[in-house]
N, C-alpha and C. Protein backbone atom coordinates (compact mmCIF):
# COMPACT_ATOMS: atom_id res chain seq x y z
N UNK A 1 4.46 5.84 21.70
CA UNK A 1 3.90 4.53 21.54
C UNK A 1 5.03 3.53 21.28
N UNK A 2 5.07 2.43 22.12
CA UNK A 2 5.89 1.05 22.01
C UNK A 2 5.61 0.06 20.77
N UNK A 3 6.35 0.18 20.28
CA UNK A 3 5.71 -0.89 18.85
C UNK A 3 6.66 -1.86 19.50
N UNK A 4 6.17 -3.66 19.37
CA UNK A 4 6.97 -4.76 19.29
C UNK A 4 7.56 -5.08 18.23
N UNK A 5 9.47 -5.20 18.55
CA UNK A 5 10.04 -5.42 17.68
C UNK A 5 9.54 -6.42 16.34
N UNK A 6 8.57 -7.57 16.66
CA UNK A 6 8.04 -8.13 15.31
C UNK A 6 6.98 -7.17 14.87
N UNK A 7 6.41 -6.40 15.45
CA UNK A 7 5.59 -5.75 14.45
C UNK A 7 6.22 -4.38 13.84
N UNK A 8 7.45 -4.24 14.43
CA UNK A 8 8.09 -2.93 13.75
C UNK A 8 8.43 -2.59 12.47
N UNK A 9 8.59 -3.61 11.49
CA UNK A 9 8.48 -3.72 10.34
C UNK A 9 7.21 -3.52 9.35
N UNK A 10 5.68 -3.55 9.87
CA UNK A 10 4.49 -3.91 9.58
C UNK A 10 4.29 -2.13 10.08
N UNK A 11 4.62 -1.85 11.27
CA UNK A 11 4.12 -0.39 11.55
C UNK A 11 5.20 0.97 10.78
N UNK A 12 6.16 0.43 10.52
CA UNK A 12 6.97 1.52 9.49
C UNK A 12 6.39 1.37 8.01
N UNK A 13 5.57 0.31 7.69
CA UNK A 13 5.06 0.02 6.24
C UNK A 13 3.70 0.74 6.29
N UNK A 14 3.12 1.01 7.49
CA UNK A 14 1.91 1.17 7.44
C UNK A 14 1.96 2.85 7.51
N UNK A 15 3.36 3.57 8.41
CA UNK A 15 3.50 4.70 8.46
C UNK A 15 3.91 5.18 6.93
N UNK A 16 4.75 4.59 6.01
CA UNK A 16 4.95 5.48 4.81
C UNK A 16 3.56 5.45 4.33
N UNK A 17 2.75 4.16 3.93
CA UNK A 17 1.42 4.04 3.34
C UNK A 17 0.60 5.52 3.53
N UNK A 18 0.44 5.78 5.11
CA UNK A 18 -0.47 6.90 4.86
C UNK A 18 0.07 8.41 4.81
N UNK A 19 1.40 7.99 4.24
CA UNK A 19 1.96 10.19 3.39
C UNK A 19 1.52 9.16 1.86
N UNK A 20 1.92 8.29 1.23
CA UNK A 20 1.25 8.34 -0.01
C UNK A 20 0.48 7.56 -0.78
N UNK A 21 -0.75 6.76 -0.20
CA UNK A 21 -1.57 6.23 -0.37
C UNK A 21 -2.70 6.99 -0.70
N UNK A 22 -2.57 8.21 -0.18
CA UNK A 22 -3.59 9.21 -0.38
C UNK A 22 -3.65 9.68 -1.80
N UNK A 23 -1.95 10.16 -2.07
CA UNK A 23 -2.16 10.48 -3.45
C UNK A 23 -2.15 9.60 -4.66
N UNK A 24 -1.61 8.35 -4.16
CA UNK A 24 -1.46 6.94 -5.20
C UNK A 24 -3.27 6.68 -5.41
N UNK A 25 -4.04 6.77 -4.54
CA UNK A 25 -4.99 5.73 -4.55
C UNK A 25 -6.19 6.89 -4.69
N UNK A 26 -5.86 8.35 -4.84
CA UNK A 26 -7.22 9.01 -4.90
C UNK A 26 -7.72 9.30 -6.31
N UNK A 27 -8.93 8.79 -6.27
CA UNK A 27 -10.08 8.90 -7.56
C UNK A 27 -10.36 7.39 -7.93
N UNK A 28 -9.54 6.44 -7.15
CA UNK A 28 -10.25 5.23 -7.17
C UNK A 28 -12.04 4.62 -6.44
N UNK A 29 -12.32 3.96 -6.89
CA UNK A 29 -14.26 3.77 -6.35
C UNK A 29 -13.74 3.31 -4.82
N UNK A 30 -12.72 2.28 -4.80
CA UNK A 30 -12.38 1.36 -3.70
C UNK A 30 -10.68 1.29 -3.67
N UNK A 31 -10.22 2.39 -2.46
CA UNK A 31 -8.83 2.68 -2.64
C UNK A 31 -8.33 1.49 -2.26
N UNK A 32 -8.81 0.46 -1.24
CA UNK A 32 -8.54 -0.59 -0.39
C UNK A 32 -8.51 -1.64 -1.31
N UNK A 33 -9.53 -2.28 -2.35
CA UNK A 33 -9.39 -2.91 -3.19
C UNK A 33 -7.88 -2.90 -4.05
N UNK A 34 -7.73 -1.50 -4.37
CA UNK A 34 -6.03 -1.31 -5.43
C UNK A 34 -4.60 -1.52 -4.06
N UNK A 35 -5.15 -1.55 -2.77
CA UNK A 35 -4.01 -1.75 -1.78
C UNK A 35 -3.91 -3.07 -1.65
N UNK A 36 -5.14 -3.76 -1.33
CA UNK A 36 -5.33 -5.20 -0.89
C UNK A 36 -4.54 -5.55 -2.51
N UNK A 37 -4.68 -5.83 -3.58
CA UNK A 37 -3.75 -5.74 -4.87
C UNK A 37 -2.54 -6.04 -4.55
N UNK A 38 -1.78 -5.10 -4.85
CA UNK A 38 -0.79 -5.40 -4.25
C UNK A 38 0.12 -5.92 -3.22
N UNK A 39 -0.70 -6.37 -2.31
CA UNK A 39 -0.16 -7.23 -1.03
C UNK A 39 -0.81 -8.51 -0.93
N UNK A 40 -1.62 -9.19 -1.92
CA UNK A 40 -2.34 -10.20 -1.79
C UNK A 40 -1.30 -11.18 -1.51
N UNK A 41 -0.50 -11.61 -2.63
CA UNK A 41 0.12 -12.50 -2.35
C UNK A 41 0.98 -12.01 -1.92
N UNK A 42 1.81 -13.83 -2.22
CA UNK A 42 3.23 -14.12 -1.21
C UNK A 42 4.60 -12.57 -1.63
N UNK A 43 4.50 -12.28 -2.34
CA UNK A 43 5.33 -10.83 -2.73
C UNK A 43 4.39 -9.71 -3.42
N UNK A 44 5.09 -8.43 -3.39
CA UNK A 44 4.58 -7.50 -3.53
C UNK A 44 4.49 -7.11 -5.09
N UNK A 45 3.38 -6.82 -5.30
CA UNK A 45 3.03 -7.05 -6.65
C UNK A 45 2.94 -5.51 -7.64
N UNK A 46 4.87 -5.76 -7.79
CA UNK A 46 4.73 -4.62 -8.16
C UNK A 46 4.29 -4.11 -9.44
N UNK A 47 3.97 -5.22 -10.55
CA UNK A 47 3.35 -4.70 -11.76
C UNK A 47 2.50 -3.94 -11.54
N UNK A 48 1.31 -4.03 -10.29
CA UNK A 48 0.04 -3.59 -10.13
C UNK A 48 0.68 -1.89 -9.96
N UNK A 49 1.88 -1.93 -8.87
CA UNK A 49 1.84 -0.80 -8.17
C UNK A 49 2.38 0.07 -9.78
N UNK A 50 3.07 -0.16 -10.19
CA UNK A 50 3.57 0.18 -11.40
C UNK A 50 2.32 1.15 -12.22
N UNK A 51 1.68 0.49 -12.56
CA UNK A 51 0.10 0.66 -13.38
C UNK A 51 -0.57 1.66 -12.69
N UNK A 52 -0.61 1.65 -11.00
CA UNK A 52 -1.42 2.57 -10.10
C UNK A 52 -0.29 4.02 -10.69
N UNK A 53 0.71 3.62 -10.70
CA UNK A 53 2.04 5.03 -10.43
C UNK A 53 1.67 5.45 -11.74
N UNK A 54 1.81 4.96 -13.12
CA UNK A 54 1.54 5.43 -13.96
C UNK A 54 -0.28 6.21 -14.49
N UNK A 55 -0.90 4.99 -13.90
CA UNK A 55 -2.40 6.19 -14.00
C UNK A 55 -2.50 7.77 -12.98
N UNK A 56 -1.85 7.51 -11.93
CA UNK A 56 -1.35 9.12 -11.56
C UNK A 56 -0.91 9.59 -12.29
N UNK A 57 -0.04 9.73 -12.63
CA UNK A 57 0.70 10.43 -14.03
C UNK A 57 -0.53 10.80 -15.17
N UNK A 58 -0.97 9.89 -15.74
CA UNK A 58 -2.49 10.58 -16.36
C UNK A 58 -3.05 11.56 -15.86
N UNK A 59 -3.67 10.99 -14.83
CA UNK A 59 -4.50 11.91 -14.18
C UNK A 59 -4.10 13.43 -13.72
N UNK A 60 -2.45 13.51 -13.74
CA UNK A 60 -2.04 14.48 -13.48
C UNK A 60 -1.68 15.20 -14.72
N UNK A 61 -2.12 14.83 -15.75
CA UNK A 61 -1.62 15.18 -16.84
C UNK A 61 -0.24 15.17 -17.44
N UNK A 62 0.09 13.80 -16.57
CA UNK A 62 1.71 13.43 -17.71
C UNK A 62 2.97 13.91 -16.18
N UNK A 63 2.77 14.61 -15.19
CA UNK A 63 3.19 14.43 -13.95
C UNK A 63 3.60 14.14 -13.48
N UNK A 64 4.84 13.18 -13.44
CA UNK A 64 5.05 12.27 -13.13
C UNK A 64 5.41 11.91 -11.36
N UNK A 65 5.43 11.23 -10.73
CA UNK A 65 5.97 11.48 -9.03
C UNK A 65 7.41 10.23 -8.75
N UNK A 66 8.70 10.64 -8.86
CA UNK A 66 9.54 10.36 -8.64
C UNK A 66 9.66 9.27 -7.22
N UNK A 67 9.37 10.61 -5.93
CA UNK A 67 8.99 10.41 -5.09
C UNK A 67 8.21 9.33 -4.34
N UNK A 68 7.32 9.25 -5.21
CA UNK A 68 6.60 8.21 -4.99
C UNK A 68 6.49 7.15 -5.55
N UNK A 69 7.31 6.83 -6.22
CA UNK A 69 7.82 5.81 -7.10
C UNK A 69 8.85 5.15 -6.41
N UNK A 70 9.72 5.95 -5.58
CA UNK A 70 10.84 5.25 -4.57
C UNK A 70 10.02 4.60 -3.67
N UNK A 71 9.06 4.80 -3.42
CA UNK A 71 8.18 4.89 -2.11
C UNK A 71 7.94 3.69 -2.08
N UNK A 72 7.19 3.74 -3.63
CA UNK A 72 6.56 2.12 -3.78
C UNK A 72 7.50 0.98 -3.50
N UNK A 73 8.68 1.48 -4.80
CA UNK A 73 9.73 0.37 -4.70
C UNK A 73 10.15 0.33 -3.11
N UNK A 74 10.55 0.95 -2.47
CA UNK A 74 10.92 0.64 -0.62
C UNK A 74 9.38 -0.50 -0.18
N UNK A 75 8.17 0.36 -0.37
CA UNK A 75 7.39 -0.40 0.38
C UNK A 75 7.21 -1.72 -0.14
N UNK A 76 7.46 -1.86 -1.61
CA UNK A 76 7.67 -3.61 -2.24
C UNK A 76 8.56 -4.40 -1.35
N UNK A 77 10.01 -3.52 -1.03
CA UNK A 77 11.00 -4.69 -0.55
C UNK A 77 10.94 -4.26 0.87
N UNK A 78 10.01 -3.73 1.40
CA UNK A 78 9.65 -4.03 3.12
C UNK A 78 8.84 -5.23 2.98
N UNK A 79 7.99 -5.19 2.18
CA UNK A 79 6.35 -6.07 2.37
C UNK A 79 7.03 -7.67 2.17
N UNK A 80 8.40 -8.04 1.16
CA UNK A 80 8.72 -8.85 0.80
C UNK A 80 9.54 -9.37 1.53
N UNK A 81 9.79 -8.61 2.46
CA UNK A 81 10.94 -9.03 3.73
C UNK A 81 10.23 -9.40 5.29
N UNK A 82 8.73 -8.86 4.91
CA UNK A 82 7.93 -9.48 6.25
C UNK A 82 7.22 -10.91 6.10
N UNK A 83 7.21 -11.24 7.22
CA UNK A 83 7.00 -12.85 7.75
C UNK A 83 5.73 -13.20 6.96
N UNK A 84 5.47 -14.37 6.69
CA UNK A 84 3.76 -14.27 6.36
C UNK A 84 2.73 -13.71 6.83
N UNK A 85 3.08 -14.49 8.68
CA UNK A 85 2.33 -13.64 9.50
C UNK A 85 1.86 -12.58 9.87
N UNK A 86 2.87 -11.76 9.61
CA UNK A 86 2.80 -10.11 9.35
C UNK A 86 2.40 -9.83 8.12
N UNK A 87 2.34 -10.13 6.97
CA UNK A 87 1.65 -10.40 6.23
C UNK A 87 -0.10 -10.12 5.60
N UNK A 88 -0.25 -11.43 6.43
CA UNK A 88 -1.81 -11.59 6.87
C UNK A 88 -1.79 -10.54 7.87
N UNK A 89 -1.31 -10.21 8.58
CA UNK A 89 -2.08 -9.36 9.59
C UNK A 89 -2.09 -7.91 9.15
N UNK A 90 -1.37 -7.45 8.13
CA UNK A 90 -1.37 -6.23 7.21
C UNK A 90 -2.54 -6.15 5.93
N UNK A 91 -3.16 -7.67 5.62
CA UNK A 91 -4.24 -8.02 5.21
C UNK A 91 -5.63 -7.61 5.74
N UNK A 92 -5.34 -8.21 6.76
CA UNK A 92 -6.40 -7.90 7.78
C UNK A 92 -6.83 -6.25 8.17
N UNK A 93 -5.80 -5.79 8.48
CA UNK A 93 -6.03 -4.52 8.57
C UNK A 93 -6.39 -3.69 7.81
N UNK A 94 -5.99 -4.46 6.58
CA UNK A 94 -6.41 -2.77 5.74
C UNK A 94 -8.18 -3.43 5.21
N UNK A 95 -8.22 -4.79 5.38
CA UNK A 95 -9.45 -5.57 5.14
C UNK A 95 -10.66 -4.69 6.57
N UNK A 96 -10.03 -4.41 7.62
CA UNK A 96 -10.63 -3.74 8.77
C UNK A 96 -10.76 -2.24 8.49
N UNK A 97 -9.43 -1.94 8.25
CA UNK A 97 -10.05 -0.32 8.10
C UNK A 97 -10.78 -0.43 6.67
N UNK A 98 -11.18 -1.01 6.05
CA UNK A 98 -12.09 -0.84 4.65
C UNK A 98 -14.01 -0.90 5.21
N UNK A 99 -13.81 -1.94 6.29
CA UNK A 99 -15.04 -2.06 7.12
C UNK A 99 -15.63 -1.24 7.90
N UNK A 100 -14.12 -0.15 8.25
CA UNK A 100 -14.55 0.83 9.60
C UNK A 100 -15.19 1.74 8.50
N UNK A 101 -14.47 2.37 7.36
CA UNK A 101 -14.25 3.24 6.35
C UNK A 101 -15.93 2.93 5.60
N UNK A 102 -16.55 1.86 5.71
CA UNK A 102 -17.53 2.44 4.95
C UNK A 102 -17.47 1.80 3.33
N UNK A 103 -16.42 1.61 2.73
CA UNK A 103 -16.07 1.49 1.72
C UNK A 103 -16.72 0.23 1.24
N UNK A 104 -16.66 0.48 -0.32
CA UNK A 104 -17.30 -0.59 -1.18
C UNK A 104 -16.36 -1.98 -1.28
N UNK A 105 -17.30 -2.89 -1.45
CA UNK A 105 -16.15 -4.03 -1.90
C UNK A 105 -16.27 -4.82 -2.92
């Protein structure tokens, strides 16, 4: 698959998202709600992601994920380095797959 160089930035953000979005965001009611979070605004909001990384750790019983803690921090300073436009349209999408998905809002 051909990705366009402006969206190549938006489709490498969207490829780490799903190795660990799964485990950041599972046992939430509305995983899309805690994603849309962090990308609302104009930068990436990493207090939120912070708070998500550490309630894993609970849930795992103290657990902590290194790993996925780099992850976040990379996907903060991708999200903060894309255009608005790209942006909104990473909005949109995960606002779409929440619609395809069924999910609460």
């Amino acid at each position: 698959m051909t990705v366009s160089p402006t969206q190549t930035p938006l489709h490498e953000l969207a490829q780490q998202s799903r190795v660990y979005s799964p485990v950041l965001l599972d046992g939430f009611a509305d995983p899309h709600a805690e994603l849309l979070a962090m990308v609302w605004g104009p930068r990436f909001d990493r207090e939120h992601a912070m708070a998500l990384w550490a309630s894993l750790a609970q849930r795992r019983s103290g657990v902590l994920e290194p790993q996925l803690l780099q992850a976040l921090l990379a996907a903060a300073d991708r999200f903060d380095r894309l255009t608005v436009a790209v942006q909104h349209r990473l909005r949109r999408l995960i606002l779409r797959h929440r619609d395809i998905s069924g999910a609460a809002m």
